[in-house]
Protein backbone atom coordinates (compact mmCIF):
# COMPACT_ATOMS: atom_id res chain seq x y z
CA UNK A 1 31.85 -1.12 16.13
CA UNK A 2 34.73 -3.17 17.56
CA UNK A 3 34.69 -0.83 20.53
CA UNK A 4 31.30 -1.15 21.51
CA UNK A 5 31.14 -4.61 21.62
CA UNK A 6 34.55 -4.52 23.71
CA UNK A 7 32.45 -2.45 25.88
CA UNK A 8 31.50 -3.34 29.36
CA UNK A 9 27.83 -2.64 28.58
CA UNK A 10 28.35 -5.18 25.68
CA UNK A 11 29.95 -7.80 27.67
CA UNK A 12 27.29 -7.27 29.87
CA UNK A 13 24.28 -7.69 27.60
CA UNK A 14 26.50 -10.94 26.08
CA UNK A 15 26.60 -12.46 29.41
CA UNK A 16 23.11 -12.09 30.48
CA UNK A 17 22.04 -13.27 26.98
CA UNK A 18 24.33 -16.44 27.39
CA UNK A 19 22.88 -16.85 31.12
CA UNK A 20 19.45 -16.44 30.35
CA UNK A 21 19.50 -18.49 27.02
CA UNK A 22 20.49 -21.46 28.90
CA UNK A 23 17.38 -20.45 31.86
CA UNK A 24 15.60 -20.57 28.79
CA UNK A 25 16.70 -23.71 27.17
CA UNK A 26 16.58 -25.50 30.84
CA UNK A 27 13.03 -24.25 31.29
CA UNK A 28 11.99 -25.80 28.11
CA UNK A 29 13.86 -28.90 29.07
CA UNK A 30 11.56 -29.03 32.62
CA UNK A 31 8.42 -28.82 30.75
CA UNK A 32 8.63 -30.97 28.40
CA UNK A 33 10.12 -33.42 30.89
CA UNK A 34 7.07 -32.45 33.24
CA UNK A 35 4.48 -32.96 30.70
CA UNK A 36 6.05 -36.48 29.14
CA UNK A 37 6.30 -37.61 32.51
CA UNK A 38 3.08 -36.52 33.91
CA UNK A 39 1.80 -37.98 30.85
CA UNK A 40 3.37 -41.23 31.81
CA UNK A 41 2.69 -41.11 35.91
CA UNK A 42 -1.28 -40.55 34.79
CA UNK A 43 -1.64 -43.64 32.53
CA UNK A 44 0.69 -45.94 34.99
CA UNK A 45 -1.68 -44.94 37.89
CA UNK A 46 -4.70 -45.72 35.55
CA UNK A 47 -3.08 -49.18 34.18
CA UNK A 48 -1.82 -50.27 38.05
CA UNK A 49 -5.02 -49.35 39.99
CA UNK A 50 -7.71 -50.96 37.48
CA UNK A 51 -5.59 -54.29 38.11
CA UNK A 52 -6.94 -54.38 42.16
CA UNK A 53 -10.42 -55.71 42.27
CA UNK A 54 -10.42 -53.69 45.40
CA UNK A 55 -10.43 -50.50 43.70
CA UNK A 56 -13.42 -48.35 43.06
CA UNK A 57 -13.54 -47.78 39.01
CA UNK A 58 -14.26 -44.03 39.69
CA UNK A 59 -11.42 -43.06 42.14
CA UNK A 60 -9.16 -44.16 39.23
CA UNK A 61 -9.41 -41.61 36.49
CA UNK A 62 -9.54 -38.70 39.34
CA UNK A 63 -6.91 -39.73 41.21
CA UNK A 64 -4.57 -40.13 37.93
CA UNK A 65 -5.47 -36.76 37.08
CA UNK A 66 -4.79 -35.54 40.41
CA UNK A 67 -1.31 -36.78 39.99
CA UNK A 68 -0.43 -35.36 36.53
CA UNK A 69 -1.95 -32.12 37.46
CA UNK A 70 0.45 -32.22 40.60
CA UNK A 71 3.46 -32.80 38.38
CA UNK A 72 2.77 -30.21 35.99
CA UNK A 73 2.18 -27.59 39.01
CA UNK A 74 5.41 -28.72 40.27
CA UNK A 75 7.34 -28.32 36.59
CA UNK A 76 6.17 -25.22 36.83
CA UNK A 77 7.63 -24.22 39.96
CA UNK A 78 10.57 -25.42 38.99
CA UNK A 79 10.42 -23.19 35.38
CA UNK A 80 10.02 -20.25 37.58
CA UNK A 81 13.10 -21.33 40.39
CA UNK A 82 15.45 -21.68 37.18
CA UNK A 83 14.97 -17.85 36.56
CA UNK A 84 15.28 -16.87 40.12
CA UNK A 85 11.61 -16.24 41.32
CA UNK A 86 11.22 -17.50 44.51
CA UNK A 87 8.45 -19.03 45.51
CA UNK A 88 7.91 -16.79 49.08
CA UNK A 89 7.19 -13.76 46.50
CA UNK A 90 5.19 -16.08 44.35
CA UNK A 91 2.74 -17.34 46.98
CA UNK A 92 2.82 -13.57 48.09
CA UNK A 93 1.80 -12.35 44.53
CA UNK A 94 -1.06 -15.28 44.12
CA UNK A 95 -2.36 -14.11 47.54
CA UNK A 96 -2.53 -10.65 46.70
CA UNK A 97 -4.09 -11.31 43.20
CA UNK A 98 -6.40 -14.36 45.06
CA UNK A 99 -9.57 -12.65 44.70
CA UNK A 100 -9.57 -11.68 40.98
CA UNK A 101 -7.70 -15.13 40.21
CA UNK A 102 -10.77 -17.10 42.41
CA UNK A 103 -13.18 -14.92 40.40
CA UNK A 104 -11.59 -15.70 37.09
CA UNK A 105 -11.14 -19.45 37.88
CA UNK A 106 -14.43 -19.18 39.32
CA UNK A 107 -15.80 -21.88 37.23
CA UNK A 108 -12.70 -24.21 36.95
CA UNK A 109 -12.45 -24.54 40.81
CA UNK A 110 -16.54 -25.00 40.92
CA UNK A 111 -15.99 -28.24 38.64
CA UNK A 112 -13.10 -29.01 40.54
CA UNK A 113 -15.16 -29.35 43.73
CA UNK A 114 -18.26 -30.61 42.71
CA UNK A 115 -16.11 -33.62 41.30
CA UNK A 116 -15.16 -34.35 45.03
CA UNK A 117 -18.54 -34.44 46.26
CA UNK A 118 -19.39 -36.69 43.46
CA UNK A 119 -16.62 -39.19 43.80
CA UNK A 120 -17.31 -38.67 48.05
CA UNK A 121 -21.18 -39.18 47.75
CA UNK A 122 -21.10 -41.39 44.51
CA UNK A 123 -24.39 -40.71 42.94
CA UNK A 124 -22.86 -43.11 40.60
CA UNK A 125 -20.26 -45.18 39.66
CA UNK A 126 -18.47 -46.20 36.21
CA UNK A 127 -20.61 -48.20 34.15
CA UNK A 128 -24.25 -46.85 35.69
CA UNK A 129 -26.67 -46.10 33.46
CA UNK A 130 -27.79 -42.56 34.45
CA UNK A 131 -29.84 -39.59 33.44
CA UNK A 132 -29.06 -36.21 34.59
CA UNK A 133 -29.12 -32.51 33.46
CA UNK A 134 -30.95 -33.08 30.18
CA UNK A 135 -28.39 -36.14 29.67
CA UNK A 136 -28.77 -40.15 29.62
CA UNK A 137 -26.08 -42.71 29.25
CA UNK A 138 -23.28 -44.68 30.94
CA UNK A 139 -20.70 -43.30 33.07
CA UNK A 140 -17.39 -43.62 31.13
CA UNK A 141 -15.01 -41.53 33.26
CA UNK A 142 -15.76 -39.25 36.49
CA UNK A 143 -12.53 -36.93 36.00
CA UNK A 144 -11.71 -33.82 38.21
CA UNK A 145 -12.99 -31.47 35.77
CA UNK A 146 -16.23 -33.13 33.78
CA UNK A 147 -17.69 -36.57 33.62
CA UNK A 148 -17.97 -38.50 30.84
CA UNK A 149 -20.68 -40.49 29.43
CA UNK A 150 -21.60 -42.50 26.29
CA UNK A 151 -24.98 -42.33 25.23
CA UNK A 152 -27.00 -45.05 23.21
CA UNK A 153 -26.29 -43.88 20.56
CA UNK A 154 -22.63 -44.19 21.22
CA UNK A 155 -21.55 -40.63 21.76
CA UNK A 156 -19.28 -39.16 23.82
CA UNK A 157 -20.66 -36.69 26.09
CA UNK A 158 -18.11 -34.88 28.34
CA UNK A 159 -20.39 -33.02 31.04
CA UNK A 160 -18.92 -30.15 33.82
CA UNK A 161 -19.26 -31.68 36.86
CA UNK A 162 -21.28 -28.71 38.43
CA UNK A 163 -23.59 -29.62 35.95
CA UNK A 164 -24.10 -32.96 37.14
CA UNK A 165 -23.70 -32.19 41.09
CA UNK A 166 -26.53 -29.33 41.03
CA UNK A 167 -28.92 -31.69 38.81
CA UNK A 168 -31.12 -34.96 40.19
CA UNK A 169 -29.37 -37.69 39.24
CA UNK A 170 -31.56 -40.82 38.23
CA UNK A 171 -29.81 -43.75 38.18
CA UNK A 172 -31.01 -46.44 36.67
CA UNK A 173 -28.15 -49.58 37.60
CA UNK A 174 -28.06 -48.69 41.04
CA UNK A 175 -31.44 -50.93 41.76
CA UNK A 176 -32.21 -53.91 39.18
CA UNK A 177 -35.18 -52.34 37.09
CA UNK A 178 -37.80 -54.87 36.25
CA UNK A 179 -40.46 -54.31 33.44
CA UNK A 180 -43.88 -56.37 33.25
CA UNK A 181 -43.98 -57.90 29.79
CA UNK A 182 -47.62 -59.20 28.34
CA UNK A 183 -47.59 -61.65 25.67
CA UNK A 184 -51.48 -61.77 24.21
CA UNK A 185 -52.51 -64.39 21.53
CA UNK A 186 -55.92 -64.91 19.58
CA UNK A 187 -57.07 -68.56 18.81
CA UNK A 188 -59.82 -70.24 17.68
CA UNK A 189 -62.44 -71.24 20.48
CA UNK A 190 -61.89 -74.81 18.50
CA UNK A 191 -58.34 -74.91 19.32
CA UNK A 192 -57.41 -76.62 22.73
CA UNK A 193 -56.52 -73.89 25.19
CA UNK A 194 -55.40 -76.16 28.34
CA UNK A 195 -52.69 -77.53 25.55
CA UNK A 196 -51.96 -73.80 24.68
CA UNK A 197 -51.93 -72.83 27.97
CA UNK A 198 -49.49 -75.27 29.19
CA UNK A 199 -47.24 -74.29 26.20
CA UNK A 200 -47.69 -70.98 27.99
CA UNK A 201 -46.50 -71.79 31.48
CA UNK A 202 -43.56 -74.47 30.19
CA UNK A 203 -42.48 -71.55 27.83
CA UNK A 204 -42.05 -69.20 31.01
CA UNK A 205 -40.27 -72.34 33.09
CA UNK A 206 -37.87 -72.72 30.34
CA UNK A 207 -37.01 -69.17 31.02
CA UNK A 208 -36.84 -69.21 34.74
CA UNK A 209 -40.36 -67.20 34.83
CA UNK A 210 -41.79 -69.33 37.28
CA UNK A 211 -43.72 -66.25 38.69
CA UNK A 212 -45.64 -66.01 35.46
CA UNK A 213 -49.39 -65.14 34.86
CA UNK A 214 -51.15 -67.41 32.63
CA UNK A 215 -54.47 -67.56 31.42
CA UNK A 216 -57.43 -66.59 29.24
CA UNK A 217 -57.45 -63.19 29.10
CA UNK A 218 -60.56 -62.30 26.99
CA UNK A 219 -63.44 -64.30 25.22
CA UNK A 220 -64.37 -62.58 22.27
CA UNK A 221 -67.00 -63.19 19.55
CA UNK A 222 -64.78 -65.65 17.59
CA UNK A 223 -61.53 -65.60 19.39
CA UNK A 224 -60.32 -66.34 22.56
CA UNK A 225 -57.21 -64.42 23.93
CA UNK A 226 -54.79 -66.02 25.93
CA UNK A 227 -52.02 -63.99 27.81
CA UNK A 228 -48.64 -64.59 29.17
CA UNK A 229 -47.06 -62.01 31.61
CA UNK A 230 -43.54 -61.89 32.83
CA UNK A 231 -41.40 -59.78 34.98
CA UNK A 232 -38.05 -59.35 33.45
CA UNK A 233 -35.45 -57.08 34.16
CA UNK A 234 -34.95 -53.65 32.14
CA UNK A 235 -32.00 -54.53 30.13
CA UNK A 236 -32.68 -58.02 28.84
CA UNK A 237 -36.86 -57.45 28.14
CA UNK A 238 -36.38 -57.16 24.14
CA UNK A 239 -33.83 -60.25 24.24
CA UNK A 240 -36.42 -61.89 26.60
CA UNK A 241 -39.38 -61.01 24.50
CA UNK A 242 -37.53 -62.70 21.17
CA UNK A 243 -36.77 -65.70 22.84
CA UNK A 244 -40.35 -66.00 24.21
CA UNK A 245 -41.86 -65.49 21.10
CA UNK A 246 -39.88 -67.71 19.30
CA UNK A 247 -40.15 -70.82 21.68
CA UNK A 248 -44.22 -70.14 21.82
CA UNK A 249 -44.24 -70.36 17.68
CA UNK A 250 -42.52 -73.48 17.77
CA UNK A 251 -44.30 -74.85 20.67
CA UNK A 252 -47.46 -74.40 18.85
CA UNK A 253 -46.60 -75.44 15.63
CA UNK A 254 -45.72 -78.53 16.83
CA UNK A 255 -48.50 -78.77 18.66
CA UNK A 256 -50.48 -78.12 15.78
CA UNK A 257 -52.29 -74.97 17.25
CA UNK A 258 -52.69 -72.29 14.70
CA UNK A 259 -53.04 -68.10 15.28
CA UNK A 260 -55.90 -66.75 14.57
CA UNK A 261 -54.25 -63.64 14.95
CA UNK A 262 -51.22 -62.71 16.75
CA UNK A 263 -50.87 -58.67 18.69
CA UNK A 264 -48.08 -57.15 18.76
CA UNK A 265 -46.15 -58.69 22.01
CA UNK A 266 -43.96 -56.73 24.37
CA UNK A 267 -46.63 -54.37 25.92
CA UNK A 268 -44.46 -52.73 28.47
């Protein structure tokens, strides 16, 4: 036993162990190193960028993810250099193998690109409220592979960007969306309508409707309707609506004009 490991075959196989154990251990060392500090580069690029008001909100998560990507290509290149594989035969292996690795990342690269034709024709931006390929919600993050959005009910979708870049994309922040909002009330034909209908109109002042339609809208049998209709925009109409109603009750109350009967308001 104590010759063959006096052997030159042993010292051999001892001395290639020994070299590549430390390859080994030094290749470990550049990954993890890679990954912490890809890890880190990502989230300072994120943190640094959002500070300029300059900055477009989407470039930010893509371009961070660009750069992390980057160093973890490069930590791998430099895995590979520590055991001696150039990089000439690399690139010369990849570009014999290009087709069946293209096929096989077929997919991968597709997201890949149809995240730079959404970030280059921006369809959207971070915080749009958008509906596309049988998804609605806010933009959270347009990364290289998917985008993200939050939905109303305040899930996290995480969509594949070819998804999104081969679908219509209706965006619904891009233009300010404004909603026509009726308001119809029934009163008594003994109650005095010009007073009701100047509650009507100093309502809609109050709330910057100057715009506002009002007027009788129908004579009935025993009731008369009288209608207020605003133009509000998309997002604040049921905060709108709430206000309205409650500054008409008052109004009237004070006023001492009673419902006859009060429809449902809000008929978008």
């Amino acid at each position: 036993m104590n010759g063959f490991l006096d052997s030159p075959t042993a010292i051999a196989f001892w001395h290639d162990a020994a070299k590549y154990g430390i390859d080994l251990v030094g290749a470990i060392i550049i990954l993890l190193v890679g990954w912490w500090f890809s890890g880190w580069a990502a989230r300072s690029v994120r943190h640094g960028l959002s500070r300029y008001p300059w900055m477009d909100a989407t470039l930010v998560p893509l371009l961070a993810s660009t750069l992390r990507y980057t160093i973890i290509i490069a930590a791998l290149l430099a895995v590979l250099g520590q055991f001696g594989i150039q990089l000439t035969s690399l690139v010369a292996v990849l570009g014999a193998a290009g087709l069946a690795i293209g096929l096989a990342l077929q997919g991968t690269l597709s997201n890949v690109a149809a995240g730079v034709m959404l970030i280059v024709l921006r369809p959207f931006h971070i915080g749009d409220e958008i509906e596309a390929a049988g998804f609605t919600g806010i933009v959270e993050e347009v990364g290289l592979f998917a985008t993200v959005i939050r939905s109303k009910e305040n899930r996290i979708i995480t969509v594949p960007n070819k998804m999104l870049s081969d679908a219509p994309v209706i965006n619904s922040s891009r233009l300010a969306v404004h909603v026509t909002q009726n308001i119809v009330i029934q009163l008594s034909y003994n109650a005095n309508l010009a007073n009701a209908l100047k509650i009507l109109q100093d309502v809609a002042t109050e709330h910057k409707k100057e715009a506002a339609l009002v007027g009788i809208d129908e004579l009935g049998d025993a009731s008369v309707k009288v209608r207020l209709q605003v133009s509000t925009l998309a997002k604040e109409a049921e905060t709108t609506k709430l206000s309205i109603n409650l500054a008409i009750r008052e109004k009237f109350a004070a006023a001492g004009i009673r419902f006859l009967q009060e429809s449902s308001p809000g008929d978008f």
